[in-house]
PDB file of N, CA and C in Angstrom:
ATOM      1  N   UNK A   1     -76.871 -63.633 -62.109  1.00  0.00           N
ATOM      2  CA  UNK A   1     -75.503 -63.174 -61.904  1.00  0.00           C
ATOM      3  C   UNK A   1     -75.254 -61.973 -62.826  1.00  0.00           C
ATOM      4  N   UNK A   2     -74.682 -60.878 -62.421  1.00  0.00           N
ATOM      5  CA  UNK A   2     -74.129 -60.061 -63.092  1.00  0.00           C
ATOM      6  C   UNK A   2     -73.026 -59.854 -63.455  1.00  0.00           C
ATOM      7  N   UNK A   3     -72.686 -59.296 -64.555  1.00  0.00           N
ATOM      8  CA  UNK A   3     -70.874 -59.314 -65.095  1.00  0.00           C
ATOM      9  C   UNK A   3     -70.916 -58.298 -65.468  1.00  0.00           C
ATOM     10  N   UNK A   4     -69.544 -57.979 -64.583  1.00  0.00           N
ATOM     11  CA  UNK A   4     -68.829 -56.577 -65.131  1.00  0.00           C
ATOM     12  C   UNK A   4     -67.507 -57.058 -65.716  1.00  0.00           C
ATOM     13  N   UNK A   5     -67.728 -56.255 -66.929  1.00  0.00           N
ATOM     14  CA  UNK A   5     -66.530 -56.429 -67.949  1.00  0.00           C
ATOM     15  C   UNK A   5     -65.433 -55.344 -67.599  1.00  0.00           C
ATOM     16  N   UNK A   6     -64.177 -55.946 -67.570  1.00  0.00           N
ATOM     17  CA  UNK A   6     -63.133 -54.837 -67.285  1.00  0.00           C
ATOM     18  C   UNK A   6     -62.771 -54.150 -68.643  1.00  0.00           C
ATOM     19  N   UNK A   7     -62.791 -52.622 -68.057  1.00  0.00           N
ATOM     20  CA  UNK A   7     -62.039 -51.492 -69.401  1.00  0.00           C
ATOM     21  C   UNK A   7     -60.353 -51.788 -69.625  1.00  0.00           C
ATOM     22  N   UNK A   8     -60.079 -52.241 -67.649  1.00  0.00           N
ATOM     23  CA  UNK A   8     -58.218 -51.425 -67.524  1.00  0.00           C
ATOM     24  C   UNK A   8     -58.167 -53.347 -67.175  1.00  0.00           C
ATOM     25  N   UNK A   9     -57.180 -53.309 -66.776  1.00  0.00           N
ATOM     26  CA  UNK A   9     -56.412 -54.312 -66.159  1.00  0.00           C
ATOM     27  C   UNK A   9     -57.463 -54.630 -65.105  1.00  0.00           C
ATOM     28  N   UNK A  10     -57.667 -53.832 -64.006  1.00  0.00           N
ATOM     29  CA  UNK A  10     -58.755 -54.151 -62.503  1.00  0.00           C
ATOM     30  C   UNK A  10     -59.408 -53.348 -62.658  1.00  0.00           C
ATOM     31  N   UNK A  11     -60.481 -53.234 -61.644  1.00  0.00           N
ATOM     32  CA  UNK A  11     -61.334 -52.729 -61.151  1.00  0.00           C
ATOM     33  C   UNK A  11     -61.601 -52.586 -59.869  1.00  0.00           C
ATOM     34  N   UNK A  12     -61.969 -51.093 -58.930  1.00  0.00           N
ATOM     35  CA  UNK A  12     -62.117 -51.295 -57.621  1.00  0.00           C
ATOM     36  C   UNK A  12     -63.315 -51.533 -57.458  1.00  0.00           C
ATOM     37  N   UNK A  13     -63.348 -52.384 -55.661  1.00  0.00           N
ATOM     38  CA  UNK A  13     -64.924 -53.373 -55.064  1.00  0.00           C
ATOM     39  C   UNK A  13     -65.904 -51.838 -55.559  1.00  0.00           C
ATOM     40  N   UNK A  14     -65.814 -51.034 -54.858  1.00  0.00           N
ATOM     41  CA  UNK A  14     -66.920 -49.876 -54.696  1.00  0.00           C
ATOM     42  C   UNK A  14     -67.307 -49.476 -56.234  1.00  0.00           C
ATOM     43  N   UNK A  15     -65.794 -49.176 -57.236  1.00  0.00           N
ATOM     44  CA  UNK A  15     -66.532 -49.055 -58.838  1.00  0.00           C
ATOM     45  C   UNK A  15     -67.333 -50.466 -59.215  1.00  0.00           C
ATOM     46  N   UNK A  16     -66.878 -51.790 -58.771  1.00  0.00           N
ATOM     47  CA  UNK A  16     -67.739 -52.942 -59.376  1.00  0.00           C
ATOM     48  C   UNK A  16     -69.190 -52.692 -58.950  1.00  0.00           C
ATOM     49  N   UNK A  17     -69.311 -52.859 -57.508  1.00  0.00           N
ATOM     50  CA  UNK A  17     -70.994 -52.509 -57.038  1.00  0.00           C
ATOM     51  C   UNK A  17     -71.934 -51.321 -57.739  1.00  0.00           C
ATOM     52  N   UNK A  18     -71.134 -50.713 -58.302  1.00  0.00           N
ATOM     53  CA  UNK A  18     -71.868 -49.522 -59.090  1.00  0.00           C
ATOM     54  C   UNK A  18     -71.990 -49.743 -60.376  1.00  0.00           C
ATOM     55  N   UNK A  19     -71.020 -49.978 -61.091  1.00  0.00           N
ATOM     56  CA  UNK A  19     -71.380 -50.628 -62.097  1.00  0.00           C
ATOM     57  C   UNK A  19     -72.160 -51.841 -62.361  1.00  0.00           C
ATOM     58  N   UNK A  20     -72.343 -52.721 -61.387  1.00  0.00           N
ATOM     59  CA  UNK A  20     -73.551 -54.079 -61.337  1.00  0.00           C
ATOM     60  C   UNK A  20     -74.738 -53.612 -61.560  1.00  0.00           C
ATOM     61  N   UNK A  21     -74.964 -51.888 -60.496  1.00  0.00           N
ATOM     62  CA  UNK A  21     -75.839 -51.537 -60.324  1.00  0.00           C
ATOM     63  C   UNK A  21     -76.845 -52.040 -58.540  1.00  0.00           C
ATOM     64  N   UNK A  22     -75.780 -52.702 -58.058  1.00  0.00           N
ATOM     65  CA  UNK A  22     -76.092 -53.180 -56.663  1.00  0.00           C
ATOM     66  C   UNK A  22     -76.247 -52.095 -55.781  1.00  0.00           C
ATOM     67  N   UNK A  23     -75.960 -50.691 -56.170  1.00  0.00           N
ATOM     68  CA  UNK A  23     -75.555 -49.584 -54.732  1.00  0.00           C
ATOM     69  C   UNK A  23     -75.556 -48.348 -55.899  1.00  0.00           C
ATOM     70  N   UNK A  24     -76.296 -47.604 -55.731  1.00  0.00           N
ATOM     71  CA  UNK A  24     -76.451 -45.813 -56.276  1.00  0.00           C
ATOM     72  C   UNK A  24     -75.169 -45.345 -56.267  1.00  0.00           C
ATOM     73  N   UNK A  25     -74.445 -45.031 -54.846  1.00  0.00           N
ATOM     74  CA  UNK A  25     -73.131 -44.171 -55.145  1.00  0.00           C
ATOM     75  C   UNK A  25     -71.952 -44.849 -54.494  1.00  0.00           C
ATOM     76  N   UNK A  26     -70.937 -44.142 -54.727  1.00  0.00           N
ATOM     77  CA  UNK A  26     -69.787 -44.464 -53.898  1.00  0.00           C
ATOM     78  C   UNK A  26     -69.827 -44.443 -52.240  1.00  0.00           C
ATOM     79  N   UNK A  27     -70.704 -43.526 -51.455  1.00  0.00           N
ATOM     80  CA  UNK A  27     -70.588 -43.912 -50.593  1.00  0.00           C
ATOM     81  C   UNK A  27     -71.384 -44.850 -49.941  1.00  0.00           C
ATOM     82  N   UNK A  28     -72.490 -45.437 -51.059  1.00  0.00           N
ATOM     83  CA  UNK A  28     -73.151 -46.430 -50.312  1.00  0.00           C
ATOM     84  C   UNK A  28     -72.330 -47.927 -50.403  1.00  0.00           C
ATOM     85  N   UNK A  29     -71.441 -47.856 -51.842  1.00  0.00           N
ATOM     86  CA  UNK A  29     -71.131 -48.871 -51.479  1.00  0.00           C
ATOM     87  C   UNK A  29     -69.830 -49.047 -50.354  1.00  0.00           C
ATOM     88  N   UNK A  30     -69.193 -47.840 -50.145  1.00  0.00           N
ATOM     89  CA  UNK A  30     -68.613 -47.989 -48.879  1.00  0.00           C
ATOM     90  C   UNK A  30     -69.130 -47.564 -47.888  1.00  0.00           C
ATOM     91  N   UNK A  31     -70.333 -48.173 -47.543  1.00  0.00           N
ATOM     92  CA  UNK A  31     -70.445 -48.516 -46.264  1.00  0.00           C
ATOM     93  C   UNK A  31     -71.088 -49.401 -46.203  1.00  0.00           C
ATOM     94  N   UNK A  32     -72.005 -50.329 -47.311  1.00  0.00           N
ATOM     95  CA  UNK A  32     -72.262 -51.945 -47.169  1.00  0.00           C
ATOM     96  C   UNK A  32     -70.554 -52.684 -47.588  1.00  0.00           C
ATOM     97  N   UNK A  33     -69.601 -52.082 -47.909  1.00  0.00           N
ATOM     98  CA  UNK A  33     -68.600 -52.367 -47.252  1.00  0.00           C
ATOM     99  C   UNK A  33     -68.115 -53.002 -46.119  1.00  0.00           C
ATOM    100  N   UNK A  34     -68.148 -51.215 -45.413  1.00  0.00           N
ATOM    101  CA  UNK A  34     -67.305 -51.209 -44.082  1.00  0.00           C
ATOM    102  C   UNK A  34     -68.655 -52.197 -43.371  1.00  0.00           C
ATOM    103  N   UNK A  35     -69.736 -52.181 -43.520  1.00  0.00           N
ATOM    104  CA  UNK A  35     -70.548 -53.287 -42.762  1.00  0.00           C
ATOM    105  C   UNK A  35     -69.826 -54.696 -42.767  1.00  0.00           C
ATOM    106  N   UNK A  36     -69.249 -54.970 -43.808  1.00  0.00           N
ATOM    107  CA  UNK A  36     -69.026 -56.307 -43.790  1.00  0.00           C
ATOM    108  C   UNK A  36     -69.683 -57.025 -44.657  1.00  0.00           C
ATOM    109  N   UNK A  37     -70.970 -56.407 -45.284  1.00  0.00           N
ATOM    110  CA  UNK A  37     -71.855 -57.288 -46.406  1.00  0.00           C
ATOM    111  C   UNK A  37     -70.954 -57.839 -47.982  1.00  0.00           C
ATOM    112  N   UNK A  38     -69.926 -57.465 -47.779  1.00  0.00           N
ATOM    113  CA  UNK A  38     -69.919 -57.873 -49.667  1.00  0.00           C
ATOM    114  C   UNK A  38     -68.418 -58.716 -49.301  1.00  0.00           C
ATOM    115  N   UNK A  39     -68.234 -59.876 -50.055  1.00  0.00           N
ATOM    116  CA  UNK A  39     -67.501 -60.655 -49.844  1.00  0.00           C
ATOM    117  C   UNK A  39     -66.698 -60.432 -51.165  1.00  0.00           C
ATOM    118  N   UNK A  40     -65.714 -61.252 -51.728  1.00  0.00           N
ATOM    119  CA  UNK A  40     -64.551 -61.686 -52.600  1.00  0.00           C
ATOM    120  C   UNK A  40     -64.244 -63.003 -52.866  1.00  0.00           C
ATOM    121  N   UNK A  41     -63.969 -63.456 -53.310  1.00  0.00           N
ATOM    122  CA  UNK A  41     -64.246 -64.549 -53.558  1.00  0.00           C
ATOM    123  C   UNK A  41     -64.095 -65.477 -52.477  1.00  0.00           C
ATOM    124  N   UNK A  42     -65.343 -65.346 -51.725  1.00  0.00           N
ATOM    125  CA  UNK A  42     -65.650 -66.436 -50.233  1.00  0.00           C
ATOM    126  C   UNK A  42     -65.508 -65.426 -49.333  1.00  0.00           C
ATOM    127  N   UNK A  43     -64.724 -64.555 -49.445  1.00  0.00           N
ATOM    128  CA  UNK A  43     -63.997 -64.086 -48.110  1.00  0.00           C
ATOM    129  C   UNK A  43     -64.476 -62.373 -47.837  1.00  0.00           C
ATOM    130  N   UNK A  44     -65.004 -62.139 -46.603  1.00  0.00           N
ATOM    131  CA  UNK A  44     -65.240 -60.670 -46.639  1.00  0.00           C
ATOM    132  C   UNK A  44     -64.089 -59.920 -46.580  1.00  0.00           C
ATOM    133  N   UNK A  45     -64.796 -58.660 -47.789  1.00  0.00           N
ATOM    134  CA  UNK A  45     -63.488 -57.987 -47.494  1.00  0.00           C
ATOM    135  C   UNK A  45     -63.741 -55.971 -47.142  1.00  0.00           C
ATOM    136  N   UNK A  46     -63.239 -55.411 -46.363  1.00  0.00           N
ATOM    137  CA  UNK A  46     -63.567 -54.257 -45.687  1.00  0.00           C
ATOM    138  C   UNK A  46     -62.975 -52.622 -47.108  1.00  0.00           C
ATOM    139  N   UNK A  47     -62.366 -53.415 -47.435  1.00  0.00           N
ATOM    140  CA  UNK A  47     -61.683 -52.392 -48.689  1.00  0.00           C
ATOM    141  C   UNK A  47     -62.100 -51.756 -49.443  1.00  0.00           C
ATOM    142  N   UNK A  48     -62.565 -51.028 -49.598  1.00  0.00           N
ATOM    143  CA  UNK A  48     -63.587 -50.319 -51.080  1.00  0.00           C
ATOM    144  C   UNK A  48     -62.682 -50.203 -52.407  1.00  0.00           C
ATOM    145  N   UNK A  49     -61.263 -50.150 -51.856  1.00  0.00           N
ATOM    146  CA  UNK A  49     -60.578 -49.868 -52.957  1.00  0.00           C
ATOM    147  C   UNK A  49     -59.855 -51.042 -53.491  1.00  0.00           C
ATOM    148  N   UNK A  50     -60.130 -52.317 -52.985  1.00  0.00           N
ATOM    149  CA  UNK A  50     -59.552 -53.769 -53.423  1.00  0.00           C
ATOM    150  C   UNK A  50     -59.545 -54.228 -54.910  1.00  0.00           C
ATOM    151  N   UNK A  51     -58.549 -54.273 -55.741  1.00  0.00           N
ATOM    152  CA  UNK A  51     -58.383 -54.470 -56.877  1.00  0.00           C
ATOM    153  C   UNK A  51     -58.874 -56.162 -57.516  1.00  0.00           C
ATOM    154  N   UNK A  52     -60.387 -55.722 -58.099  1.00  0.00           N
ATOM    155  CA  UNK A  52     -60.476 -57.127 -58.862  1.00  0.00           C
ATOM    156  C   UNK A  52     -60.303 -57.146 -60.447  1.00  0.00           C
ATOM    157  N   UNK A  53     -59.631 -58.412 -60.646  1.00  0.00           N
ATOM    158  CA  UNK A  53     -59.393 -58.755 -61.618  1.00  0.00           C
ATOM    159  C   UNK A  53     -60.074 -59.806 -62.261  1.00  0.00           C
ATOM    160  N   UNK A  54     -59.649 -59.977 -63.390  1.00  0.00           N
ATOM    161  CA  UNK A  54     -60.671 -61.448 -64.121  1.00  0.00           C
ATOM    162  C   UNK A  54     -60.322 -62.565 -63.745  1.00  0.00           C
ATOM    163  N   UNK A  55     -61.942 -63.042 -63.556  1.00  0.00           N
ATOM    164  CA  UNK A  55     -62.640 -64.591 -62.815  1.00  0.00           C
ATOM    165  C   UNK A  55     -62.670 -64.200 -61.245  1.00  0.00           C
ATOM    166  N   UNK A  56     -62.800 -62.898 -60.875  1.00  0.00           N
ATOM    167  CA  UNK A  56     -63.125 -62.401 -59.346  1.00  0.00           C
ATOM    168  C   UNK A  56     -64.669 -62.445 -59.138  1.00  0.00           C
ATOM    169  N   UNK A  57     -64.970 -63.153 -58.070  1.00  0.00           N
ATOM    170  CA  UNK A  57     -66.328 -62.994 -57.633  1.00  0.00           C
ATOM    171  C   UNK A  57     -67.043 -62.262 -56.364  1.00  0.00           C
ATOM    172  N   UNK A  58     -67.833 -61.554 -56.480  1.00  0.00           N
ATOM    173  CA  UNK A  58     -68.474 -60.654 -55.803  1.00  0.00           C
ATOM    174  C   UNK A  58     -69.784 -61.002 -55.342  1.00  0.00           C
ATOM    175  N   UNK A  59     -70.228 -61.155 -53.526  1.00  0.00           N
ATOM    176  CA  UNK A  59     -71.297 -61.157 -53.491  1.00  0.00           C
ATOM    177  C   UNK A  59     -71.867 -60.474 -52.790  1.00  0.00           C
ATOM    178  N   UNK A  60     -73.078 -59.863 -52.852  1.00  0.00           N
ATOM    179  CA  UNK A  60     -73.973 -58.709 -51.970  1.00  0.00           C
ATOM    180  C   UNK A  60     -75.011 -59.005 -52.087  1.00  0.00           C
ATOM    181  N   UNK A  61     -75.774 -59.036 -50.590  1.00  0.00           N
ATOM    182  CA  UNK A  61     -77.322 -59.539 -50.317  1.00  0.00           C
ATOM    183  C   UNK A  61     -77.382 -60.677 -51.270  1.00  0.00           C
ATOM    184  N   UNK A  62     -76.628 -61.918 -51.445  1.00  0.00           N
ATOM    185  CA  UNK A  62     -76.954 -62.790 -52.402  1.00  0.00           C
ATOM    186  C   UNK A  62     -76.789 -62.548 -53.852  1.00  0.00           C
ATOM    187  N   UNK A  63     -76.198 -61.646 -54.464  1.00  0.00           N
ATOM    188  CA  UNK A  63     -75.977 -61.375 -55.746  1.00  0.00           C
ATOM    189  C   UNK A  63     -74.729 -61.227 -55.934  1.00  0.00           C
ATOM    190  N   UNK A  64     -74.663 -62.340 -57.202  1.00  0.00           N
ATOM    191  CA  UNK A  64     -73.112 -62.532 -57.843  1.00  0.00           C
ATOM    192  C   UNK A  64     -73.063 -61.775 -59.130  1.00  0.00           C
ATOM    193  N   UNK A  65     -71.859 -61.323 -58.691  1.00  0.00           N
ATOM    194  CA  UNK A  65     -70.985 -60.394 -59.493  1.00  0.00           C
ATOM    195  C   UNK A  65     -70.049 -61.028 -60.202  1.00  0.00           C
ATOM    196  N   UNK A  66     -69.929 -61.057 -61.958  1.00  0.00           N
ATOM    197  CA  UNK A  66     -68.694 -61.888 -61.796  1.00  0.00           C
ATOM    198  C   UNK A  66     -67.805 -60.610 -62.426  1.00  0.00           C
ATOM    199  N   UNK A  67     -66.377 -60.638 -62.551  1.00  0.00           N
ATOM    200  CA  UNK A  67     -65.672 -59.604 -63.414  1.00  0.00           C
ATOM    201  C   UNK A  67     -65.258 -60.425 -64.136  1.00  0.00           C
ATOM    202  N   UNK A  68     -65.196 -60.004 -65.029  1.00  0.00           N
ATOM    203  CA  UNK A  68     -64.835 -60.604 -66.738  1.00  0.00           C
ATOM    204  C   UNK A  68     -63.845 -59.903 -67.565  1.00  0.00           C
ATOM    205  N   UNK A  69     -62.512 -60.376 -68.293  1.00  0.00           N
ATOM    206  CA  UNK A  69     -61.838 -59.501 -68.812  1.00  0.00           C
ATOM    207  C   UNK A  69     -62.551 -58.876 -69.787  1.00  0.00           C
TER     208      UNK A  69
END
Protein backbone atom coordinates (compact mmCIF):
# COMPACT_ATOMS: atom_id res chain seq x y z
CA UNK A 1 0.00 0.00 0.00
CA UNK A 2 1.08 3.38 -0.63
CA UNK A 3 0.49 6.66 1.37
CA UNK A 4 0.25 9.91 0.35
CA UNK A 5 0.57 12.37 3.02
CA UNK A 6 -1.46 15.57 2.62
CA UNK A 7 0.49 19.18 2.43
CA UNK A 8 -3.21 21.29 2.24
CA UNK A 9 -6.42 20.17 3.61
CA UNK A 10 -7.12 17.65 0.14
CA UNK A 11 -5.70 16.48 -2.53
CA UNK A 12 -6.84 15.92 -6.20
CA UNK A 13 -7.43 11.88 -7.65
CA UNK A 14 -4.94 12.79 -10.70
CA UNK A 15 -2.25 14.78 -8.10
CA UNK A 16 -2.66 11.48 -5.70
CA UNK A 17 -1.81 8.90 -8.67
CA UNK A 18 1.26 10.91 -9.32
CA UNK A 19 2.40 11.35 -6.31
CA UNK A 20 1.98 7.32 -5.41
CA UNK A 21 3.87 7.20 -8.44
CA UNK A 22 1.07 4.88 -10.14
CA UNK A 23 0.92 7.13 -13.58
CA UNK A 24 4.00 9.52 -15.08
CA UNK A 25 1.74 12.56 -15.86
CA UNK A 26 -1.38 14.28 -15.52
CA UNK A 27 -2.72 13.17 -18.50
CA UNK A 28 -2.21 9.65 -17.95
CA UNK A 29 -3.78 9.70 -14.97
CA UNK A 30 -6.75 11.27 -16.59
CA UNK A 31 -7.40 8.92 -18.73
CA UNK A 32 -6.99 5.62 -16.53
CA UNK A 33 -9.53 7.85 -15.05
CA UNK A 34 -11.94 8.61 -17.64
CA UNK A 35 -11.45 4.63 -18.33
CA UNK A 36 -13.02 3.91 -15.25
CA UNK A 37 -9.88 2.07 -13.65
CA UNK A 38 -9.33 3.91 -10.33
CA UNK A 39 -11.93 3.72 -7.72
CA UNK A 40 -12.56 5.80 -4.17
CA UNK A 41 -13.30 4.34 -1.61
CA UNK A 42 -15.22 1.17 -3.28
CA UNK A 43 -16.73 3.28 -5.74
CA UNK A 44 -15.47 4.33 -9.30
CA UNK A 45 -15.02 7.58 -9.79
CA UNK A 46 -14.62 9.54 -13.43
CA UNK A 47 -13.22 12.94 -11.82
CA UNK A 48 -9.62 13.72 -11.98
CA UNK A 49 -10.24 16.61 -9.96
CA UNK A 50 -12.19 14.79 -6.89
CA UNK A 51 -11.06 16.09 -3.60
CA UNK A 52 -9.47 13.43 -1.19
CA UNK A 53 -9.10 13.85 2.14
CA UNK A 54 -7.74 11.87 5.21
CA UNK A 55 -8.52 8.03 5.59
CA UNK A 56 -9.52 8.20 1.58
CA UNK A 57 -8.71 5.14 -0.29
CA UNK A 58 -7.52 4.75 -3.73
CA UNK A 59 -7.31 1.83 -5.98
CA UNK A 60 -5.52 1.24 -9.43
CA UNK A 61 -4.68 -2.06 -11.16
CA UNK A 62 -4.90 -3.42 -7.54
CA UNK A 63 -2.87 -0.85 -5.70
CA UNK A 64 -3.90 0.91 -2.57
CA UNK A 65 -3.41 4.27 -2.03
CA UNK A 66 -4.07 5.46 1.28
CA UNK A 67 -4.14 9.52 1.98
CA UNK A 68 -2.99 10.35 5.26
CA UNK A 69 -3.22 13.72 7.02
Amino acid sequence: MEVVKLRDEYIKLGQALKAAGVVETGSDAKEVIAKGAVTVNGEVDLRRGRKLYGGDIVVFHGEEIKIED
